[in-house]
Protein backbone atom coordinates (compact mmCIF):
# COMPACT_ATOMS: atom_id res chain seq x y z
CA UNK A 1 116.30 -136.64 2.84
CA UNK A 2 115.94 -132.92 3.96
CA UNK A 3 116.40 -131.39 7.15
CA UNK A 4 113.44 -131.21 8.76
CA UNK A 5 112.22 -130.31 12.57
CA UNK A 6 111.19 -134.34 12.86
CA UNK A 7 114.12 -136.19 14.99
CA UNK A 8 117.19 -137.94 13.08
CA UNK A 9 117.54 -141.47 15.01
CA UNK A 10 120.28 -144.22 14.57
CA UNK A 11 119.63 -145.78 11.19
CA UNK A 12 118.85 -142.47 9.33
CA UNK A 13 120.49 -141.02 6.43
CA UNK A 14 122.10 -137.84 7.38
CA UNK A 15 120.73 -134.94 5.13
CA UNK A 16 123.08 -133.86 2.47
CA UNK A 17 124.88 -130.43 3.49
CA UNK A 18 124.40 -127.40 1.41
CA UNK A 19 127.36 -125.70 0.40
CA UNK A 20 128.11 -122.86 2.19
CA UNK A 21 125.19 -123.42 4.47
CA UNK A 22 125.02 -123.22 8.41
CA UNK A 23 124.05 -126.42 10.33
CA UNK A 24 122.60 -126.53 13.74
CA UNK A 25 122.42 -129.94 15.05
CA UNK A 26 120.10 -129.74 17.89
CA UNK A 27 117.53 -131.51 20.19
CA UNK A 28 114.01 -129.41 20.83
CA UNK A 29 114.00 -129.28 24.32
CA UNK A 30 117.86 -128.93 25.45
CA UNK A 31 118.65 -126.25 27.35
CA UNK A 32 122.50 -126.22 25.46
CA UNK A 33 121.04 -125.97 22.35
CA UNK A 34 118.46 -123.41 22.78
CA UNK A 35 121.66 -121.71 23.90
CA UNK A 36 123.14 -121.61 20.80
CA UNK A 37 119.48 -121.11 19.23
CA UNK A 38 119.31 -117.68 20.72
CA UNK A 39 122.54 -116.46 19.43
CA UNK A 40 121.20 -117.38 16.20
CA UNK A 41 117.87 -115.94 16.43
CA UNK A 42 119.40 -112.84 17.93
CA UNK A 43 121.82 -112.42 15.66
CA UNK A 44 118.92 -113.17 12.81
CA UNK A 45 121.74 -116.08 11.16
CA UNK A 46 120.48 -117.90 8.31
CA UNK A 47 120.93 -121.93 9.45
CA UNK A 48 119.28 -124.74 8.77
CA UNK A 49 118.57 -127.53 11.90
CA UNK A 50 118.73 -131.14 12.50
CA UNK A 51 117.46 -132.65 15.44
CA UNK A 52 119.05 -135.66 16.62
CA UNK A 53 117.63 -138.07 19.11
CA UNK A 54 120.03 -138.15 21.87
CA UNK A 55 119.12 -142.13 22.87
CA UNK A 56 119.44 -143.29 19.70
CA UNK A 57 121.99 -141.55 18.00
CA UNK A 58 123.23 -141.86 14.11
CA UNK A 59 126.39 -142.87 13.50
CA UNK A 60 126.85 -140.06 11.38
CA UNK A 61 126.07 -137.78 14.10
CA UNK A 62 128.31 -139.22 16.41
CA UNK A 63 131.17 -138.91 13.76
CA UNK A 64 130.93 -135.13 14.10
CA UNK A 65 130.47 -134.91 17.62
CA UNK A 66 131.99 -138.48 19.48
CA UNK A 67 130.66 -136.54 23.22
CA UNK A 68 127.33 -137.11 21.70
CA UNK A 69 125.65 -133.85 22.74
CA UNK A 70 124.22 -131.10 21.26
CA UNK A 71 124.58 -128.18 20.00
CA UNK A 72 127.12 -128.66 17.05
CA UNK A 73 127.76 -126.25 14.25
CA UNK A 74 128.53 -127.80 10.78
CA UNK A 75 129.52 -125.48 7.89
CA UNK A 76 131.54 -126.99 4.80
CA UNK A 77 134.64 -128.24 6.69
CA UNK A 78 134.28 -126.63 9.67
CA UNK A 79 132.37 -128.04 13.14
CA UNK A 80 131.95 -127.45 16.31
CA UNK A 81 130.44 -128.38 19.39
CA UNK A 82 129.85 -127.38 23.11
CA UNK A 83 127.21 -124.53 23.81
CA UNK A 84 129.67 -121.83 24.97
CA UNK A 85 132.16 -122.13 22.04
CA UNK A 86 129.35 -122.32 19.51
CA UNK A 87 127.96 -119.35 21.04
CA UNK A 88 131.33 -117.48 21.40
CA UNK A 89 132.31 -118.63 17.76
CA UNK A 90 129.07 -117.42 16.30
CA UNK A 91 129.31 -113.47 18.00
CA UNK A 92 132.82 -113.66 16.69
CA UNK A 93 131.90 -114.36 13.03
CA UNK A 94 128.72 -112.23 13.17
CA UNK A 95 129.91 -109.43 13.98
CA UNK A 96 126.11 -107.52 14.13
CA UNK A 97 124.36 -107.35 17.89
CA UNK A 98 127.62 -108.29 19.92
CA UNK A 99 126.90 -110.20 22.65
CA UNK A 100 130.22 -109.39 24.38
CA UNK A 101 132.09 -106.45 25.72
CA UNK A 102 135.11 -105.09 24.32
CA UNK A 103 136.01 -104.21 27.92
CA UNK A 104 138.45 -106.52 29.36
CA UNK A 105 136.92 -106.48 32.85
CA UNK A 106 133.43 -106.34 31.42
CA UNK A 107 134.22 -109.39 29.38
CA UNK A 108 135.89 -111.09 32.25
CA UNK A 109 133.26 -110.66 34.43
CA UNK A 110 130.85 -111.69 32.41
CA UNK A 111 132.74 -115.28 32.22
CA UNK A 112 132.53 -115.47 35.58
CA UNK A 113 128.92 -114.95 36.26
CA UNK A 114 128.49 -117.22 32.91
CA UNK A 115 130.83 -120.26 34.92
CA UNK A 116 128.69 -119.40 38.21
CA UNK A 117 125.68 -119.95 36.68
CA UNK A 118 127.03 -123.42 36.43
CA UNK A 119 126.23 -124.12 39.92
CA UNK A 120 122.42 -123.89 39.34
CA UNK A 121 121.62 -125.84 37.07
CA UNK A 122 122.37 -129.58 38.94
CA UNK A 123 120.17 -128.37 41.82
CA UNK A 124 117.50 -127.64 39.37
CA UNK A 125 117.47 -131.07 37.56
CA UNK A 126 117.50 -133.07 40.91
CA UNK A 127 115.06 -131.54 42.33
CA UNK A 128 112.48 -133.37 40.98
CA UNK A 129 114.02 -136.64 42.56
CA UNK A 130 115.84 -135.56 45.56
CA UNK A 131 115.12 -136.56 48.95
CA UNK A 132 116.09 -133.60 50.66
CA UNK A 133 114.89 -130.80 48.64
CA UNK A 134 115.37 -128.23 51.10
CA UNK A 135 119.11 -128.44 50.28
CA UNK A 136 118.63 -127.45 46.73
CA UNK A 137 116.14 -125.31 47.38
CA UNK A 138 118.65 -123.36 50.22
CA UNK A 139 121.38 -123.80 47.09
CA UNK A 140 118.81 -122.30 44.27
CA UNK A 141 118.24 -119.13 46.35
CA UNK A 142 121.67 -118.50 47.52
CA UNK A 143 122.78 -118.42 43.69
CA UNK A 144 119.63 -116.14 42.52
CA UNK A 145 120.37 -113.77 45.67
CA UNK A 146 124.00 -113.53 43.93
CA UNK A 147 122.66 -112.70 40.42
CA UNK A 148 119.76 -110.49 42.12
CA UNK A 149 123.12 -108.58 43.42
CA UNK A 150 124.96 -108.32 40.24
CA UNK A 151 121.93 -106.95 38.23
CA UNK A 152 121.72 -103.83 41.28
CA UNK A 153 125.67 -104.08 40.93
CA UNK A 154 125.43 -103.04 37.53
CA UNK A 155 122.09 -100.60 37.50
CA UNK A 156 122.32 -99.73 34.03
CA UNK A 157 119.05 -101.78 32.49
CA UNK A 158 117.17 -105.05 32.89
CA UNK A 159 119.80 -107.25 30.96
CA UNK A 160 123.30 -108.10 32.64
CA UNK A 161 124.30 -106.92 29.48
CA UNK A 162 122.22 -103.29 29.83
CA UNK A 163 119.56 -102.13 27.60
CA UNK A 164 120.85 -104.95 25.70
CA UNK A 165 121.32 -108.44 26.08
CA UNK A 166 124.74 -110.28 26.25
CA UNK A 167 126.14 -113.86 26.03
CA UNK A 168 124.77 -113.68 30.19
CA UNK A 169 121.56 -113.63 29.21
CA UNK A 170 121.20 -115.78 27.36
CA UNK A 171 123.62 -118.17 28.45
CA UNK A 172 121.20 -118.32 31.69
CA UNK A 173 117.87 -118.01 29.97
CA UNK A 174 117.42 -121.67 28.88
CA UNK A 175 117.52 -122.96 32.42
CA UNK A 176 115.62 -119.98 34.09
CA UNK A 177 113.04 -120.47 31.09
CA UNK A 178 112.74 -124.30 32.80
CA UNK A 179 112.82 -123.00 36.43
CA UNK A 180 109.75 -120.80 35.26
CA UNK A 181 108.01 -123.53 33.80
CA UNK A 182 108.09 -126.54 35.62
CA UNK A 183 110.24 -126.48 38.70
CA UNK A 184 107.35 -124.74 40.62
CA UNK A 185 105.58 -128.11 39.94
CA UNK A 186 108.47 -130.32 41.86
CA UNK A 187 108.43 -127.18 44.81
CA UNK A 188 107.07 -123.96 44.63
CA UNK A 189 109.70 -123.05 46.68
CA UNK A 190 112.05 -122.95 44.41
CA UNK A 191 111.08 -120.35 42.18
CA UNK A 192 112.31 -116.93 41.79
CA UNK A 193 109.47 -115.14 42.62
CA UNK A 194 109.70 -110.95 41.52
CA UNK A 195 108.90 -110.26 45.12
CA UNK A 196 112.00 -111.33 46.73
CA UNK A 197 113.89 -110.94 43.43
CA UNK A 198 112.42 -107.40 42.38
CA UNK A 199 115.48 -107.29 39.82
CA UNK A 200 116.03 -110.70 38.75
CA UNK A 201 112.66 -112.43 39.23
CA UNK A 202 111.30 -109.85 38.04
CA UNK A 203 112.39 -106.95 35.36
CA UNK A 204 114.96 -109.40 34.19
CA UNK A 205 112.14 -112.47 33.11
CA UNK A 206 110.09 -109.59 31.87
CA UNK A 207 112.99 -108.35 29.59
CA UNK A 208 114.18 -111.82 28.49
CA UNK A 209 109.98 -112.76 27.83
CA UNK A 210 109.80 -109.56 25.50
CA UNK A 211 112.84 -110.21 23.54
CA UNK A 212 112.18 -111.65 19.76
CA UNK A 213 115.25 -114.32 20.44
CA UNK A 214 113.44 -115.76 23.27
CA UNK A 215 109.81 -115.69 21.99
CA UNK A 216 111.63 -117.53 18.59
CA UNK A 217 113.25 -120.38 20.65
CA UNK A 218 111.30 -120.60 23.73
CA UNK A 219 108.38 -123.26 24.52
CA UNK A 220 105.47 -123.40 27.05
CA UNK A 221 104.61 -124.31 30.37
CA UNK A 222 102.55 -127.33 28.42
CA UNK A 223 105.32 -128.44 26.37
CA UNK A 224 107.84 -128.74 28.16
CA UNK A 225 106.23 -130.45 31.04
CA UNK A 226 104.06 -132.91 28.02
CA UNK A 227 108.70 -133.32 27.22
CA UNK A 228 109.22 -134.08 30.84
CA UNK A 229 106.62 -136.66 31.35
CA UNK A 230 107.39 -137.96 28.22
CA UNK A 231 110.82 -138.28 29.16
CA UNK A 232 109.85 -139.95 32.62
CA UNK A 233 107.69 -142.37 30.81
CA UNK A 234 110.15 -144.08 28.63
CA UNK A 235 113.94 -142.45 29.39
CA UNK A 236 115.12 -144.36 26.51
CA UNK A 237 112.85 -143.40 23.63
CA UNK A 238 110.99 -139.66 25.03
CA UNK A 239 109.14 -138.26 22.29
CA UNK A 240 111.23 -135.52 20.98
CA UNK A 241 108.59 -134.46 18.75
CA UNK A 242 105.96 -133.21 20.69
CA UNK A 243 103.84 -130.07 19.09
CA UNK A 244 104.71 -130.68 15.58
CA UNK A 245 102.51 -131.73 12.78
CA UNK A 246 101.80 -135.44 11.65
């Protein structure tokens, strides 16, 4: 069977590998994948994908990844697996639009606004079930107030990464892409609106929006919340296929 955008589930014949060729095992709507996805699209990588459905996963892909997540990168004997080291491993090997500095500091900060960022994303994910969402909400604005800060802090273009993007970018953009889209609809108060975040709610989204990565990997308002009720509806089996073709 060939790779195709339809989900692999338990019970499936993994698709035979092409020598030489670049695997991305992936799910549609993760936010860890599309990670990786940008780097790829950014760095215009030939690949193939494989989606995997993350409740009912093949044995085979659990005997390249035994976490069970996704992304992982397959090419002849060589995979990987966890968003930042696929994405690290990929500007390493590709060379062409580097993602990171070859400053020291640079680099190091970057990491550390990368590991911040790490601190958002539970707050938005509860959200939508949380009892006291003023407390994530307080948490959500505290954290864009610090990247609003580093993007003045740095003054020299929309991206953290300049006139270009880095691995910052787009390292954050999956999540922020979600905030945009459906958070508003759990509390409107926890969006980063360009009026209080001239910098990051603002030039930064319009930045990320234009660039040809984002537009390749990025889905809807529509989508992704048709994903999330999908996903509320039946946890186990969420249809992991919505928008493509019968």
């Amino acid at each position: 069977m060939a790779p195709t955008l339809k989900t692999f589930a338990a019970g499936s014949e993994c698709p035979p590998l092409t020598p030489g060729k670049l695997r991305l095992y992936s799910m549609r709507f993760c936010p860890f994948a599309q990670k990786t996805r940008l780097v790829l699209a950014h760095k215009n990588i030939d690949f193939e994908t494989v989606n995997v459905h993350l409740k009912k996963k093949p044995s085979w892909f659990l005997a390249r990844n035994p976490l069970g997540l996704v992304p992982v990168l397959e090419q002849d004997d060589k995979v990987l697996y966890e968003s930042t080291a696929t994405m690290d491993y990929l500007d390493e090997t590709y060379p062409e639009n580097k993602l990171q500095p070859s400053d020291p500091y640079r680099k190091a900060w970057d990491r550390i606004l990368c590991e911040y960022f790490g601190k958002l994303t539970p707050h938005v994910y509860q959200l939508r079930t949380a009892e006291n969402k003023d407390t994530h909400i307080e948490a959500m604005h505290k954290i864009y107030q610090y990247y609003e800060d580093q993007l003045v802090k740095r003054g020299d273009g929309p991206f953290f990464g300049g006139s270009q993007p880095c691995m910052v970018d787009f390292h954050m953009w999956p999540h922020m892409e979600r905030v945009a889209a459906y958070v508003g609809t759990f509390d409107a108060r926890a969006l980063v609106s360009s009026e209080k975040y001239p910098k990051f709610g603002g030039a930064w989204y319009e930045a990320m929006y234009n660039l040809p990565a984002v537009k390749a990997t990025m889905f809807d308002q529509d989508t992704h919340m048709a994903f999330v009720k999908s996903y509320l509806a039946n946890m186990e089996d969420p249809n992991y296929d919505i928008g493509l073709d019968k």
